[in-house]
Protein backbone atom coordinates (compact mmCIF):
# COMPACT_ATOMS: atom_id res chain seq x y z
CA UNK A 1 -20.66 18.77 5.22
CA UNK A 2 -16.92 18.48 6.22
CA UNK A 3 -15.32 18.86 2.79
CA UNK A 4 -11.63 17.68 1.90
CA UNK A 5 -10.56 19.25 -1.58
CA UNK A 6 -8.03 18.02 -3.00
CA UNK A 7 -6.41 19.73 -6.35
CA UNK A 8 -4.14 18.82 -9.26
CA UNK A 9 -1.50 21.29 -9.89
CA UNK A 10 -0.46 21.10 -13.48
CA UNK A 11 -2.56 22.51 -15.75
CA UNK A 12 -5.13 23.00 -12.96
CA UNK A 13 -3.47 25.60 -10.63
CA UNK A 14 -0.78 26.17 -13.45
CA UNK A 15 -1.98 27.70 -16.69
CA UNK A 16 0.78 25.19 -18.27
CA UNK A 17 2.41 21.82 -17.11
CA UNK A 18 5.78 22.75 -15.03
CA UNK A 19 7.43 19.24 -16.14
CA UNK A 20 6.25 19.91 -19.47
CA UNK A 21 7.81 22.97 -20.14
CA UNK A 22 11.37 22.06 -17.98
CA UNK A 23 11.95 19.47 -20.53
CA UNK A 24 10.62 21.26 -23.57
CA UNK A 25 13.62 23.87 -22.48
CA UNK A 26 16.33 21.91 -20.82
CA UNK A 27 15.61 18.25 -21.58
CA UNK A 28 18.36 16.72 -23.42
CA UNK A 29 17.39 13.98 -25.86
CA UNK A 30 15.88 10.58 -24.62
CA UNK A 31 12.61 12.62 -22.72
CA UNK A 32 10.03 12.67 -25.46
CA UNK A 33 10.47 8.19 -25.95
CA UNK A 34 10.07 7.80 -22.33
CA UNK A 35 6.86 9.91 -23.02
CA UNK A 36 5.27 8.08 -26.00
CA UNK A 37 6.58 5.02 -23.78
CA UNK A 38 4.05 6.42 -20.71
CA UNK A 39 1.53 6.97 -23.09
CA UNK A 40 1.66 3.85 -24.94
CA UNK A 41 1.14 2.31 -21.67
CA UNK A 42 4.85 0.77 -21.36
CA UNK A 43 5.86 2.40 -18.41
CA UNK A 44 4.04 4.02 -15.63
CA UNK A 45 4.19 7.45 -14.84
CA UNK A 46 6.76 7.27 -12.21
CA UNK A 47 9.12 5.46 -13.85
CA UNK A 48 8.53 8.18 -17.09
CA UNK A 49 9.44 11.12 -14.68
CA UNK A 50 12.07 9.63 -13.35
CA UNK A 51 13.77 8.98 -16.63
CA UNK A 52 12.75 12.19 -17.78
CA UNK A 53 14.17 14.44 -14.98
CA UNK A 54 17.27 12.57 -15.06
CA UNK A 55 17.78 14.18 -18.26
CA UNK A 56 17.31 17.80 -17.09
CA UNK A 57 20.40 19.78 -17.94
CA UNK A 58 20.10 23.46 -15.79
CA UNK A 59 21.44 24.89 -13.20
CA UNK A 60 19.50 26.13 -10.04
CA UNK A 61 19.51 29.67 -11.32
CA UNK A 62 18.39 28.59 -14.84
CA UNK A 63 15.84 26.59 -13.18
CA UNK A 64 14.68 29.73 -10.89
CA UNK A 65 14.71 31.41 -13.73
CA UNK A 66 12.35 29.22 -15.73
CA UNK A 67 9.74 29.04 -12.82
CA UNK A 68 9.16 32.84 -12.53
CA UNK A 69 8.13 33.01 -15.75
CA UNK A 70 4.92 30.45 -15.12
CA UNK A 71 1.56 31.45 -13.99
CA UNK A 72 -1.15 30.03 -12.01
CA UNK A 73 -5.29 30.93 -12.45
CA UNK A 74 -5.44 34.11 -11.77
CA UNK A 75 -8.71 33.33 -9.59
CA UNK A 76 -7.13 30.56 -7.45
CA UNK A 77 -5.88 32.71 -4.71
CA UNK A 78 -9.40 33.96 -4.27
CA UNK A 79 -10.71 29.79 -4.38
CA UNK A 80 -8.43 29.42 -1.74
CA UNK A 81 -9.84 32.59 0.87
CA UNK A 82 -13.27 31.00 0.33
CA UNK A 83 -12.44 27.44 1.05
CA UNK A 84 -10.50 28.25 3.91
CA UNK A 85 -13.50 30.67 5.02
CA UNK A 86 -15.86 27.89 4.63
CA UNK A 87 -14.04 25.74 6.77
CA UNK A 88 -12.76 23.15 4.19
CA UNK A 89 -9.24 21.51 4.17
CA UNK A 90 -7.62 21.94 0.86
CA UNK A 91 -4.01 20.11 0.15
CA UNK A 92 -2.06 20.43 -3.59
CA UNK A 93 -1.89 16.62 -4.50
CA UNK A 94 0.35 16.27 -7.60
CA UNK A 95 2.53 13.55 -9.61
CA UNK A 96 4.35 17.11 -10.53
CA UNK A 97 7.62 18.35 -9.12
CA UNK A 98 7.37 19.64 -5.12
CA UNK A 99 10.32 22.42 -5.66
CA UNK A 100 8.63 23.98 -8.80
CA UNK A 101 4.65 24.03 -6.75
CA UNK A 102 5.91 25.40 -3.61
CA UNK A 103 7.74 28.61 -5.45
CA UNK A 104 4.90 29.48 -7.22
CA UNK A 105 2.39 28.86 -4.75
CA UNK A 106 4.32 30.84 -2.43
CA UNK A 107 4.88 33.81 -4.84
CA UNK A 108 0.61 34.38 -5.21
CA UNK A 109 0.71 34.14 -1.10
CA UNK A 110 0.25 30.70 -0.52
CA UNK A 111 3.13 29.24 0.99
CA UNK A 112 1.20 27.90 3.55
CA UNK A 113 -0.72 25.14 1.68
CA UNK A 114 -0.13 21.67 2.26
CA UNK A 115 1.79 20.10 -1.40
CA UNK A 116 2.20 16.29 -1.90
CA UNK A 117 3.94 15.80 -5.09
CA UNK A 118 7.42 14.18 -6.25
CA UNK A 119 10.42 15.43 -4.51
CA UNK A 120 12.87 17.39 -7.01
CA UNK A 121 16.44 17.30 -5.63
CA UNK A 122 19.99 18.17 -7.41
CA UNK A 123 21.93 15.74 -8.31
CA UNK A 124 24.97 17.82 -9.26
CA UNK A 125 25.44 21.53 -10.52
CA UNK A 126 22.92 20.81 -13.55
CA UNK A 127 21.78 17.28 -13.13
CA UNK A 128 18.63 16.53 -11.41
CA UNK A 129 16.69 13.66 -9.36
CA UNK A 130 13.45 12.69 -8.35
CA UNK A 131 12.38 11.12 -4.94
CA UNK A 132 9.05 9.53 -4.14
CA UNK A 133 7.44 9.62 -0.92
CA UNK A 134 3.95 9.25 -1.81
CA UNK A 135 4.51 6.84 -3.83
CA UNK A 136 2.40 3.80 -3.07
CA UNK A 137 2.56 -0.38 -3.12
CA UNK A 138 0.94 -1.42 -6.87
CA UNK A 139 0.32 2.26 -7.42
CA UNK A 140 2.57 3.40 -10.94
CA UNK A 141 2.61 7.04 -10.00
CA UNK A 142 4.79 8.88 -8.30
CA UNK A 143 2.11 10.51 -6.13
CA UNK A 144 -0.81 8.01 -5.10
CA UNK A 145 -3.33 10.91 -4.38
CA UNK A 146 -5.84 8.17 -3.46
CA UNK A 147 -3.52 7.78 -0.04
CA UNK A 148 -5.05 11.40 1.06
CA UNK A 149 -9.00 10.77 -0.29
CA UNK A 150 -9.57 8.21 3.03
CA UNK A 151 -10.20 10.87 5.95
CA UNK A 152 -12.79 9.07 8.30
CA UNK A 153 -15.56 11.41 8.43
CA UNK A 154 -15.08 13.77 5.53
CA UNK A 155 -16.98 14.36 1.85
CA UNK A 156 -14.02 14.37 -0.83
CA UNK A 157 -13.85 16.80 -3.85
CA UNK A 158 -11.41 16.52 -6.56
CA UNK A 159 -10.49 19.27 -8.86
CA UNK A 160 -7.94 18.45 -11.98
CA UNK A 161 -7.50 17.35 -15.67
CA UNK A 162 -5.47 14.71 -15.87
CA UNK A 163 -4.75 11.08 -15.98
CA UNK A 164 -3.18 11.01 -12.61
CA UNK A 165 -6.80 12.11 -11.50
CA UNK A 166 -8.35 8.91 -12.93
CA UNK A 167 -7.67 6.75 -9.71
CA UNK A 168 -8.63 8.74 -6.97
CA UNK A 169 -11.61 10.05 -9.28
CA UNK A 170 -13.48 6.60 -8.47
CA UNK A 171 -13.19 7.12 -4.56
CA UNK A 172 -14.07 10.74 -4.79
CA UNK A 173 -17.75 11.74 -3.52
CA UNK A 174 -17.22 14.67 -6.82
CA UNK A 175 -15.14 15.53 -9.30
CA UNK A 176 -14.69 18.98 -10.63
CA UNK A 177 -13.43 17.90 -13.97
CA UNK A 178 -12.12 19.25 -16.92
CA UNK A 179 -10.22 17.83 -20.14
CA UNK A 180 -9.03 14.06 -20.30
CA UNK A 181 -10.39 14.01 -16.17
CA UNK A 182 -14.03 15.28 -17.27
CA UNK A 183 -13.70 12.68 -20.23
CA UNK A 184 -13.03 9.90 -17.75
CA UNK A 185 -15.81 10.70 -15.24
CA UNK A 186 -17.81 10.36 -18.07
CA UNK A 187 -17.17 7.50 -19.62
CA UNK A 188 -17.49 5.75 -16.02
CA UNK A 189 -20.57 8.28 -15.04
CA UNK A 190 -18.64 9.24 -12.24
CA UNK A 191 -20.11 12.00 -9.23
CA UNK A 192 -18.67 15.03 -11.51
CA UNK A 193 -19.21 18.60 -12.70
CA UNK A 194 -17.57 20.29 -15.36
CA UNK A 195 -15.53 23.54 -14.08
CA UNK A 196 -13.19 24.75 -16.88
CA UNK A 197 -11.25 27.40 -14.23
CA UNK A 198 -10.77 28.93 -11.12
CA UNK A 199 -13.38 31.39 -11.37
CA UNK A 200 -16.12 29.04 -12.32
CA UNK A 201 -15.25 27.00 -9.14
CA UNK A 202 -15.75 30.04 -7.07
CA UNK A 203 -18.87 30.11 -8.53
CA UNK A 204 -19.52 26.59 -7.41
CA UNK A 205 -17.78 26.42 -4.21
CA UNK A 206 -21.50 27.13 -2.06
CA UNK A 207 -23.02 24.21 -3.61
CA UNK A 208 -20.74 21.94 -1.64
CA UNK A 209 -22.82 22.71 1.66
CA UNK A 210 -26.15 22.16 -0.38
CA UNK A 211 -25.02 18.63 -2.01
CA UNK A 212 -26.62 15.24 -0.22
CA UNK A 213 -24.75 12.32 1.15
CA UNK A 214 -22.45 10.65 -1.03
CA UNK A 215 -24.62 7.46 -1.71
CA UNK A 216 -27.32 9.75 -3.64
CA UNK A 217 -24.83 11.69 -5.93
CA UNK A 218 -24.20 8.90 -8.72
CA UNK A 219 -24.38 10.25 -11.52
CA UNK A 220 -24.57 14.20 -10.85
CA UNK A 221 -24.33 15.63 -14.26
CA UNK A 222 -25.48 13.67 -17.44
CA UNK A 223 -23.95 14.99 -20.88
CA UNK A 224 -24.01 14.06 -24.03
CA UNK A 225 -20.94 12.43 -25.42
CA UNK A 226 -20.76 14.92 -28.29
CA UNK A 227 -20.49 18.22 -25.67
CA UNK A 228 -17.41 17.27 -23.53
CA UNK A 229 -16.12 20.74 -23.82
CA UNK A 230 -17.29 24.32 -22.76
CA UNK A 231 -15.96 27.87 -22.39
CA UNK A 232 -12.91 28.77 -20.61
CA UNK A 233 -14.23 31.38 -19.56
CA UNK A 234 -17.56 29.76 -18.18
C-alpha cells in the first residue's frame, strides 16, 4: 500500500506543547480566558491562537532562546529513516506555530520535512502575529489537516493526541492515537491503534504493508472503555 502519514506536532513530535509553554513564559494577561473560551466551545481554535499570540511579549532572541530548550521523541528521527525507507510520504500537519516546528525539526536533522501549520511572524521587536494559510472555508482551525488526507490513490495514517486530530481522524483509513485523539476514535470506533510514542510506532510501522483495504478496517482495535491508557514506554 501507498501510505500518506500525516503527524501532529505538539505533544506528538514535541515532548511538550510549543504554544503552551510560549505563553506560560511570555504571555501577558488575557491568554488563559481566550483558552477556557476555546475550550468552552466559544471560540474556535483559530480565533484562540490568534488572540493568544497577539499577547506574546519576547523578543526574537528570547524566543530562540525558549525553543532550544524543547525536545522532541527521542525515537522520531529513527520513525522518520524507516518511513522514508519504506517508501511512505510523511508531512508535519499542525494548528501549532510553523517558526517554532521548523527549528526544532531542523536541529534533530530534519529540515527537510514538509510542515503545514500556522504562520508565526513579528509584528514588532516583541509583539507577535499569526497568519493562516491552511486555514479552510467552515473549518475553525487554523490548520485544516483534512485539506492534505485527500491524495487520489493513497491509504492515510494519522498519528497525534489532540483535538485538532478529531476531524481528519474520521477520513483517515487509521489512526495511531493517543490521549484525548485515542479517546475520540473510541468513542466513534474509529480505524485506530493505540501508540503512546515514537518507539512503539517503529514497532508498528511494518504492519502498514500487511493491513487490508480501507473498507475492511472498521473497527481495528476494540477496548474497553475503562483501559484508555497504557505505558509510555509500551
Amino acid at each position: 500500500m501507498n501510505w500518506n502519514l500525516l503527524c501532529d506536532f505538539d505533544g506528538t513530535i514535541s515532548l511538550e506543547d510549543v504554544t503552551d509553554s510560549l505563553l506560560l513564559r511570555f504571555g501577558r494577561p488575557g491568554w488563559d480566558r481566550l483558552e477556557a473560551d476555546w475550550r468552552e466551545g466559544r471560540i474556535g481554535s483559530r480565533e484562540c491562537l490568534a488572540g493568544q499570540i497577539a499577547l506574546l511579549d519576547c523578543s526574537a532572541d528570547e524566543l530562540d532562546e525558549h525553543l532550544a530548550g524543547l525536545a522532541i521523541d527521542p525515537d522520531f528521527p529513527a520513525f522518520v529513516a524507516a518511513a522514508e525507507r519504506a517508501g511512505y510520504a510523511l508531512r508535519i500537519v499542525s494548528d501549532g506555530l510553523d517558526l517554532a516546528i521548523e527549528r526544532l525539526l531542523r536541529r534533530h536533522g530534519l529540515g527537510h520535512l514538509p510542515v503545514a501549520a500556522n504562520q508565526l511572524r513579528p509584528d514588532g521587536p516583541r509583539r507577535w502575529k499569526l497568519e493562516f494559510p491552511h486555514a479552510a472555508p467552515g473549518c475553525a482551525s487554523g490548520t485544516c489537516k483534512c485539506r492534505f488526507a485527500t491524495k487520489p490513490g493513497q491509504q492515510v495514517l494519522m498519528i497525534g493526541d489532540g483535538a485538532s486530530d478529531f476531524c481528519v481522524a474520521a477520513r483517515a483509513d487509521l489512526n495511531w492515537a493517543r490521549k484525548r485523539l485515542l479517546e475520540h476514535c473510541l468513542d466513534r470506533e474509529l480505524p485506530h491503534r493505540p501508540v503512546a510514542n515514537f518507539a512503539q510506532a517503529l514497532r508498528q510501522l511494518p504492519e502498514l504493508q500487511r493491513l487490508r483495504p480501507a473498507s475492511s478496517l472498521r473497527p481495528l482495535t476494540v477496548l474497553s472503555q475503562h483501559n484508555k491508557e497504557f505505558p509510555s514506554n509500551e
